[in-house]
PDB file of N, CA and C in Angstrom:
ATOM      1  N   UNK A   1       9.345   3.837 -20.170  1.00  0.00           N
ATOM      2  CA  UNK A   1       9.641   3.685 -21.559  1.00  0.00           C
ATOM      3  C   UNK A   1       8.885   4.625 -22.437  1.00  0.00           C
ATOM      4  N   UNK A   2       7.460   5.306 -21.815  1.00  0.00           N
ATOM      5  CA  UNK A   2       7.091   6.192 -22.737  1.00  0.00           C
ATOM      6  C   UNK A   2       6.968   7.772 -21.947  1.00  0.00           C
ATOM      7  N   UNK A   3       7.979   7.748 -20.850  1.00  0.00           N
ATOM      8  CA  UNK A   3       8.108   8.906 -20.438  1.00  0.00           C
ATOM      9  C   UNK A   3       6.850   9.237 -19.242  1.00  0.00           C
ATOM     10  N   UNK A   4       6.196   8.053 -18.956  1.00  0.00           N
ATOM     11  CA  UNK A   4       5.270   8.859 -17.997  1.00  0.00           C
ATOM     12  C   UNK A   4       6.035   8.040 -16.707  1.00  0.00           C
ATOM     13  N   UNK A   5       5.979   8.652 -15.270  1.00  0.00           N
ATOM     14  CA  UNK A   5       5.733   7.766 -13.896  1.00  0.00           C
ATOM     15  C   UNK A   5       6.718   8.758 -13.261  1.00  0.00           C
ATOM     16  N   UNK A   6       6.914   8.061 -12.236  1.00  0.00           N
ATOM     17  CA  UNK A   6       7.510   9.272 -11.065  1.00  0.00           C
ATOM     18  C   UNK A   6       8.484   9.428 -11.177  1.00  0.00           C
ATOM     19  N   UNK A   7       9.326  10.787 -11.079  1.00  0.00           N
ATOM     20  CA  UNK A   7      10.275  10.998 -11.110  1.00  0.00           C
ATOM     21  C   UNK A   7      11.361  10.489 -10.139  1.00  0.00           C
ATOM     22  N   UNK A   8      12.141   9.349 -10.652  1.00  0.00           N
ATOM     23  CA  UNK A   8      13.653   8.680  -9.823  1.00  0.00           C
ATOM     24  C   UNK A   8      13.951   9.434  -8.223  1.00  0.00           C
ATOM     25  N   UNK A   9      14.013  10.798  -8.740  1.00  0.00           N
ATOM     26  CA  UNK A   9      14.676  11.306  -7.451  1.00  0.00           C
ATOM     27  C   UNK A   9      13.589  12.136  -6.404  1.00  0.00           C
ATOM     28  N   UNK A  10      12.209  11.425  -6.836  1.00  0.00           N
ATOM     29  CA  UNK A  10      11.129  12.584  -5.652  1.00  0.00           C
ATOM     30  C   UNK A  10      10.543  10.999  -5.134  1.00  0.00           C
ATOM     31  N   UNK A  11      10.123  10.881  -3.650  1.00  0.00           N
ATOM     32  CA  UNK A  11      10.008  10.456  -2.604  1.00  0.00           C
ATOM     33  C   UNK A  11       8.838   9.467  -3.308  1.00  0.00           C
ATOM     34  N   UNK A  12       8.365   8.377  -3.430  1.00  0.00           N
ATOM     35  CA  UNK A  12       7.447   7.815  -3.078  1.00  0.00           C
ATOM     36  C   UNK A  12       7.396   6.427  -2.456  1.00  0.00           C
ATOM     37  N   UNK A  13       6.046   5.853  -2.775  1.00  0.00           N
ATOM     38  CA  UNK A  13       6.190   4.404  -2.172  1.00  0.00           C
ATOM     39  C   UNK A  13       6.988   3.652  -2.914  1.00  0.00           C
ATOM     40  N   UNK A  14       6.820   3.805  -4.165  1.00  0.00           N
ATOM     41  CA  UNK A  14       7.332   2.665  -5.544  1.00  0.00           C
ATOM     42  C   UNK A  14       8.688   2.762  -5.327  1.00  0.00           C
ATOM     43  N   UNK A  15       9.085   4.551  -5.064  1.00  0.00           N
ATOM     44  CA  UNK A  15      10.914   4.243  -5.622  1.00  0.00           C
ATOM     45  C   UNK A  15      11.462   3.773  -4.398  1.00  0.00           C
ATOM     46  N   UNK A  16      10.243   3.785  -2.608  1.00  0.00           N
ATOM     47  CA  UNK A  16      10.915   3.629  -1.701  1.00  0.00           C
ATOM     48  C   UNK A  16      10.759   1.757  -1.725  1.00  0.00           C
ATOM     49  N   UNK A  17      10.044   1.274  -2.061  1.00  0.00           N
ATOM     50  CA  UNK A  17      10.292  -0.497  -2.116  1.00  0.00           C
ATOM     51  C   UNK A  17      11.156  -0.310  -3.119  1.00  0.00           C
ATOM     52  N   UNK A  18      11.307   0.064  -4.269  1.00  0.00           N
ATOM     53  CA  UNK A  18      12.393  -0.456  -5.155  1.00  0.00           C
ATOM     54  C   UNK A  18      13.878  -0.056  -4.530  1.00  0.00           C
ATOM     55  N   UNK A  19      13.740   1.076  -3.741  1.00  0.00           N
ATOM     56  CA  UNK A  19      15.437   0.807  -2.662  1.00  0.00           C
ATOM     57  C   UNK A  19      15.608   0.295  -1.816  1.00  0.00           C
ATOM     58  N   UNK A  20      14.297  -0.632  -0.831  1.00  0.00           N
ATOM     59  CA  UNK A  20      14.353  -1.422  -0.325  1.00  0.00           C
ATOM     60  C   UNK A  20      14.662  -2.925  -0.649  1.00  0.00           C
ATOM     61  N   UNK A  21      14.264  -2.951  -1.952  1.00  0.00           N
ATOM     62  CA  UNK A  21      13.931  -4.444  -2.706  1.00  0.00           C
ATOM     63  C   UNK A  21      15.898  -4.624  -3.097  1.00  0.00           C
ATOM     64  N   UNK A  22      16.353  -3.346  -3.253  1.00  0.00           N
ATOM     65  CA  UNK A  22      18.049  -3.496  -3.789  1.00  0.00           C
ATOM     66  C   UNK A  22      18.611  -3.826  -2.579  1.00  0.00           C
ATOM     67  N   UNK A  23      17.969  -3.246  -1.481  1.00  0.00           N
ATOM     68  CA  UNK A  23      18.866  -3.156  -0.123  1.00  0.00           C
ATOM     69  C   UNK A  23      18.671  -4.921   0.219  1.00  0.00           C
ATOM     70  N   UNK A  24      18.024  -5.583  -0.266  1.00  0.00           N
ATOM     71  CA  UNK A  24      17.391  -7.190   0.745  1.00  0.00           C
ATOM     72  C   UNK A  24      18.313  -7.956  -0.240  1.00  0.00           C
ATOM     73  N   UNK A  25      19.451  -7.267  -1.167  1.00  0.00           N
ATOM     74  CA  UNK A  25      20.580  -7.840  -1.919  1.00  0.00           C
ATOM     75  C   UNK A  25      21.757  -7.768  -1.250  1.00  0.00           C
ATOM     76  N   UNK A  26      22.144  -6.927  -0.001  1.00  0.00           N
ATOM     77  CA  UNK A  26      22.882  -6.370   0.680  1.00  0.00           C
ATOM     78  C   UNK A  26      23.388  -7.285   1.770  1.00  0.00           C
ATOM     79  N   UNK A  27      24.467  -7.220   2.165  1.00  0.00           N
ATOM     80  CA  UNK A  27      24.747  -7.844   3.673  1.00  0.00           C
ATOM     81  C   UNK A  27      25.044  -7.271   4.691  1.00  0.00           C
ATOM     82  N   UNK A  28      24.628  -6.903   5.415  1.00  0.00           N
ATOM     83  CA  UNK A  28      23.096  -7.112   6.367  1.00  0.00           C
ATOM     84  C   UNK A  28      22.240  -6.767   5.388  1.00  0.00           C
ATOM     85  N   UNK A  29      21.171  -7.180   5.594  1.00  0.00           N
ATOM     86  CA  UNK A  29      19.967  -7.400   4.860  1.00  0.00           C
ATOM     87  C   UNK A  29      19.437  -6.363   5.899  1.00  0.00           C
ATOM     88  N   UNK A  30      18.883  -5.236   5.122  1.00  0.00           N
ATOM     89  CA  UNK A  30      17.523  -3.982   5.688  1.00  0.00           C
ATOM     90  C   UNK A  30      16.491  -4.463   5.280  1.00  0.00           C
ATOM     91  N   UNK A  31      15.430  -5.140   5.877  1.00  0.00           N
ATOM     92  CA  UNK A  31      14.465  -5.124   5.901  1.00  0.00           C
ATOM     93  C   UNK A  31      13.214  -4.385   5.827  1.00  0.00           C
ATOM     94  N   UNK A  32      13.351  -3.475   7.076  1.00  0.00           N
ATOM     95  CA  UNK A  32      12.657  -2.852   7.530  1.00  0.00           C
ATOM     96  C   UNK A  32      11.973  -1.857   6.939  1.00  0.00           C
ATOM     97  N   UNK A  33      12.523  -1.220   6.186  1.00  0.00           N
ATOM     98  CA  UNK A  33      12.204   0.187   4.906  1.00  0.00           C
ATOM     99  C   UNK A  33      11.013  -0.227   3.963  1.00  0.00           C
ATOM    100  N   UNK A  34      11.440  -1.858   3.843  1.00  0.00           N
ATOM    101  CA  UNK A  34      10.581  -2.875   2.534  1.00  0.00           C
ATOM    102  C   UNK A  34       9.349  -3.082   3.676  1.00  0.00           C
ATOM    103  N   UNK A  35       9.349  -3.550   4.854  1.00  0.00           N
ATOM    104  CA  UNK A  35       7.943  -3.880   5.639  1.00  0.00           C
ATOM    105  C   UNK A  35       6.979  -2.421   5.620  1.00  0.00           C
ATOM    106  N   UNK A  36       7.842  -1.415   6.078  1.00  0.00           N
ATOM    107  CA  UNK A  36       7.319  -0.142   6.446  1.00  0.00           C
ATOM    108  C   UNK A  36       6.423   0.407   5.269  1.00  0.00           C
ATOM    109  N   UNK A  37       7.028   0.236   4.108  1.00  0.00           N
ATOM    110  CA  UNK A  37       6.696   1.057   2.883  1.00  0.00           C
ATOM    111  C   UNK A  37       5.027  -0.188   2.472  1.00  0.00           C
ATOM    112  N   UNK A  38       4.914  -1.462   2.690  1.00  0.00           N
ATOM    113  CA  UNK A  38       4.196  -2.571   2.306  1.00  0.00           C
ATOM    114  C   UNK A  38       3.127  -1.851   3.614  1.00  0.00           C
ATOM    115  N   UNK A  39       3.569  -2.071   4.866  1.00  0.00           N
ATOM    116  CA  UNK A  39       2.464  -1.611   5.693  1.00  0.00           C
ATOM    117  C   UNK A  39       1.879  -0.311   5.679  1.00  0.00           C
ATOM    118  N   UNK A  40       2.352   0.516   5.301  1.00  0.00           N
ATOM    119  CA  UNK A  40       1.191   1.911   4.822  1.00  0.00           C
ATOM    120  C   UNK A  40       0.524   1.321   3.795  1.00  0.00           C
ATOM    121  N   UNK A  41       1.630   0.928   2.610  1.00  0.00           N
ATOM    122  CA  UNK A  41       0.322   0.661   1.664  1.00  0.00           C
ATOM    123  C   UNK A  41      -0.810  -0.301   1.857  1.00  0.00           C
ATOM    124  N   UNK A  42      -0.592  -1.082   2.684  1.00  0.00           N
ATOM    125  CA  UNK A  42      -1.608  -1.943   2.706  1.00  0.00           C
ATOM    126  C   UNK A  42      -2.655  -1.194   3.844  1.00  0.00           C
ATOM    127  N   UNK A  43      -2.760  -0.608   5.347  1.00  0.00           N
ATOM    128  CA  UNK A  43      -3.101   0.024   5.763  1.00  0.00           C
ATOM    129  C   UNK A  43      -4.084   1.018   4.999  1.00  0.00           C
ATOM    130  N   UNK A  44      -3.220   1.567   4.305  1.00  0.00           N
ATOM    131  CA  UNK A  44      -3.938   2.883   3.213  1.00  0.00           C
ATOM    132  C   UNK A  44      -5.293   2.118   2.490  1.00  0.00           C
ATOM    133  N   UNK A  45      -5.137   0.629   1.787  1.00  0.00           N
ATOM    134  CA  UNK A  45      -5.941   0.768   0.662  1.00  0.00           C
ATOM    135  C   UNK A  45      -6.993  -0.340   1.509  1.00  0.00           C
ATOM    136  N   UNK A  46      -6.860  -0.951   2.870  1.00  0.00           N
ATOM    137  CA  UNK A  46      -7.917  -1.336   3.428  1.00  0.00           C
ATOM    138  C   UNK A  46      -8.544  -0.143   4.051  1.00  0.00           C
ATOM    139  N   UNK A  47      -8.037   1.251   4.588  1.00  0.00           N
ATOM    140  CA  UNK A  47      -9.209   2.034   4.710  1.00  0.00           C
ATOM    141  C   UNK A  47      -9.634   2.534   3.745  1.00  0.00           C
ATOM    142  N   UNK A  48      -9.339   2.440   2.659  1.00  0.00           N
ATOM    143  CA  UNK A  48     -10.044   3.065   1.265  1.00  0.00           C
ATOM    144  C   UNK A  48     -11.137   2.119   0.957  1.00  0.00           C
ATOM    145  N   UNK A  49     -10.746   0.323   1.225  1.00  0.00           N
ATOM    146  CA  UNK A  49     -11.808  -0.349   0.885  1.00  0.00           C
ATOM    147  C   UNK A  49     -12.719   0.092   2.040  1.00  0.00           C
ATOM    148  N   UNK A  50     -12.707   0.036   3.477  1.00  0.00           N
ATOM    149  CA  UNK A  50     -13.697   0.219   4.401  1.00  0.00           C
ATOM    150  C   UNK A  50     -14.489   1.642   4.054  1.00  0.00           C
ATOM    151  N   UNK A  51     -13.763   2.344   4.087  1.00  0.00           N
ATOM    152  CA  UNK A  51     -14.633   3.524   3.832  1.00  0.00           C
ATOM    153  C   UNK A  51     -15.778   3.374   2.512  1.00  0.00           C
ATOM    154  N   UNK A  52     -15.523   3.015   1.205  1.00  0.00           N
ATOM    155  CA  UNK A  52     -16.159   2.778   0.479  1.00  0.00           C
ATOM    156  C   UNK A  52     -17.164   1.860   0.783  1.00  0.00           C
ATOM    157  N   UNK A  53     -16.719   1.094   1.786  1.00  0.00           N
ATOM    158  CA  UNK A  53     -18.300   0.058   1.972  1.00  0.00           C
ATOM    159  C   UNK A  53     -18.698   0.868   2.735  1.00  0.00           C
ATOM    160  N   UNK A  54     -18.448   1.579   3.463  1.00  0.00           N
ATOM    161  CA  UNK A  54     -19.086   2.450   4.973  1.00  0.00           C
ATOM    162  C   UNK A  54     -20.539   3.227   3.496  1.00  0.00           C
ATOM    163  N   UNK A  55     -19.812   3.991   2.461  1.00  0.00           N
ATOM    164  CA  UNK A  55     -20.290   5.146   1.411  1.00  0.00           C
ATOM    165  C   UNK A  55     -21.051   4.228   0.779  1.00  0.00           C
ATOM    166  N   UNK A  56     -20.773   3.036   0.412  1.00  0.00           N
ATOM    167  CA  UNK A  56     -21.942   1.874  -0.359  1.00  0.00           C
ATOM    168  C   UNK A  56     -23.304   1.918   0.247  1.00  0.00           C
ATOM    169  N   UNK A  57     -23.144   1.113   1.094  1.00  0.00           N
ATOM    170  CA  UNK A  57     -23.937   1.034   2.534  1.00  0.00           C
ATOM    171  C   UNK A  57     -24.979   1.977   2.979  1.00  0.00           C
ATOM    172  N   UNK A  58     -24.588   3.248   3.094  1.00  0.00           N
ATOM    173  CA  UNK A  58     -25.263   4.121   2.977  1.00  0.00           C
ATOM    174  C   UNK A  58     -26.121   5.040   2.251  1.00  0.00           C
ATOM    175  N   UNK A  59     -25.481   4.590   0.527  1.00  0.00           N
ATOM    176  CA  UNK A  59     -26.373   5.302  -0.170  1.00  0.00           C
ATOM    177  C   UNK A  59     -26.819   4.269  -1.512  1.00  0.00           C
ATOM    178  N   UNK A  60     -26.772   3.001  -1.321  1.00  0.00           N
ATOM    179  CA  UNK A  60     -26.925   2.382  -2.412  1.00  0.00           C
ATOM    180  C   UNK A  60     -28.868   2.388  -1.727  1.00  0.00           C
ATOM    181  N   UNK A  61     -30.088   2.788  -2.577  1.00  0.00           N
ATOM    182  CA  UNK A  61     -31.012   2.418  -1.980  1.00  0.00           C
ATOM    183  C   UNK A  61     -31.710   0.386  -2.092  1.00  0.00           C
ATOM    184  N   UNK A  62     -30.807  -0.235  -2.909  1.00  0.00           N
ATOM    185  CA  UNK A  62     -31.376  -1.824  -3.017  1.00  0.00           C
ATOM    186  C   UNK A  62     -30.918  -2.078  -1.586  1.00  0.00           C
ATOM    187  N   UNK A  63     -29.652  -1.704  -0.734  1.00  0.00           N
ATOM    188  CA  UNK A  63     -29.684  -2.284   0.323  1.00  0.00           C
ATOM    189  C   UNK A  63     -30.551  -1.863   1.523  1.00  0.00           C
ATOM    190  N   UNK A  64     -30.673  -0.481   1.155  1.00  0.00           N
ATOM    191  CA  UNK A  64     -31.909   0.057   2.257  1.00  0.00           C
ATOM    192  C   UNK A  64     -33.247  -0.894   2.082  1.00  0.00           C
ATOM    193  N   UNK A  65     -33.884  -1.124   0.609  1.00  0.00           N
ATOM    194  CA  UNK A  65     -34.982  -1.721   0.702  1.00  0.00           C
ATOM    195  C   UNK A  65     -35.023  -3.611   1.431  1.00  0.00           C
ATOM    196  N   UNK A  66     -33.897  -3.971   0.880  1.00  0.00           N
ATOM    197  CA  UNK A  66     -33.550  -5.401   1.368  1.00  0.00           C
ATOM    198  C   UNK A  66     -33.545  -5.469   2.992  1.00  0.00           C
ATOM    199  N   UNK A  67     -33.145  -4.520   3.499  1.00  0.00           N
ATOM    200  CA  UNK A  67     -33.381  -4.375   5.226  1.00  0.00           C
ATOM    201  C   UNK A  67     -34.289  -4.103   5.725  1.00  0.00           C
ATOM    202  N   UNK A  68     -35.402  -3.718   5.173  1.00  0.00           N
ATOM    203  CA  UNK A  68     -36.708  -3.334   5.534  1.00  0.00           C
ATOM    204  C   UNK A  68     -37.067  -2.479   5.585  1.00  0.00           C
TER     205      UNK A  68
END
């Protein structure tokens, strides 16, 4: 509505669940496109959380001193 976000016709996660989310209106029902597109993203942003605790962990010094 104010002109910003991804362009309709270039590839991403959002426009690929939102053609999945039309397709689970369909008969046969495609599923699969909607799991696929949910499991990267979710995949993706638990190694983003792990890694960041891995980078916490390592350089916050209150937890170095709390360990001894």
């Amino acid at each position: 509505y104010i002109g910003i976000g991804v362009d309709p016709s270039m590839d991403s996660w959002g426009n690929m669940i939102n053609r999945a989310r039309l397709e689970m209106a369909r008969e046969p029902v495609v599923w699969w496109s909607l799991l696929a597109a949910f499991s990267f993203m979710f995949t993706l942003v638990l190694a983003a959380n792990l890694f960041a605790d891995v980078v916490r962990d390592a350089f916050d010094p209150r937890l170095r001193e709390q360990k001894g």
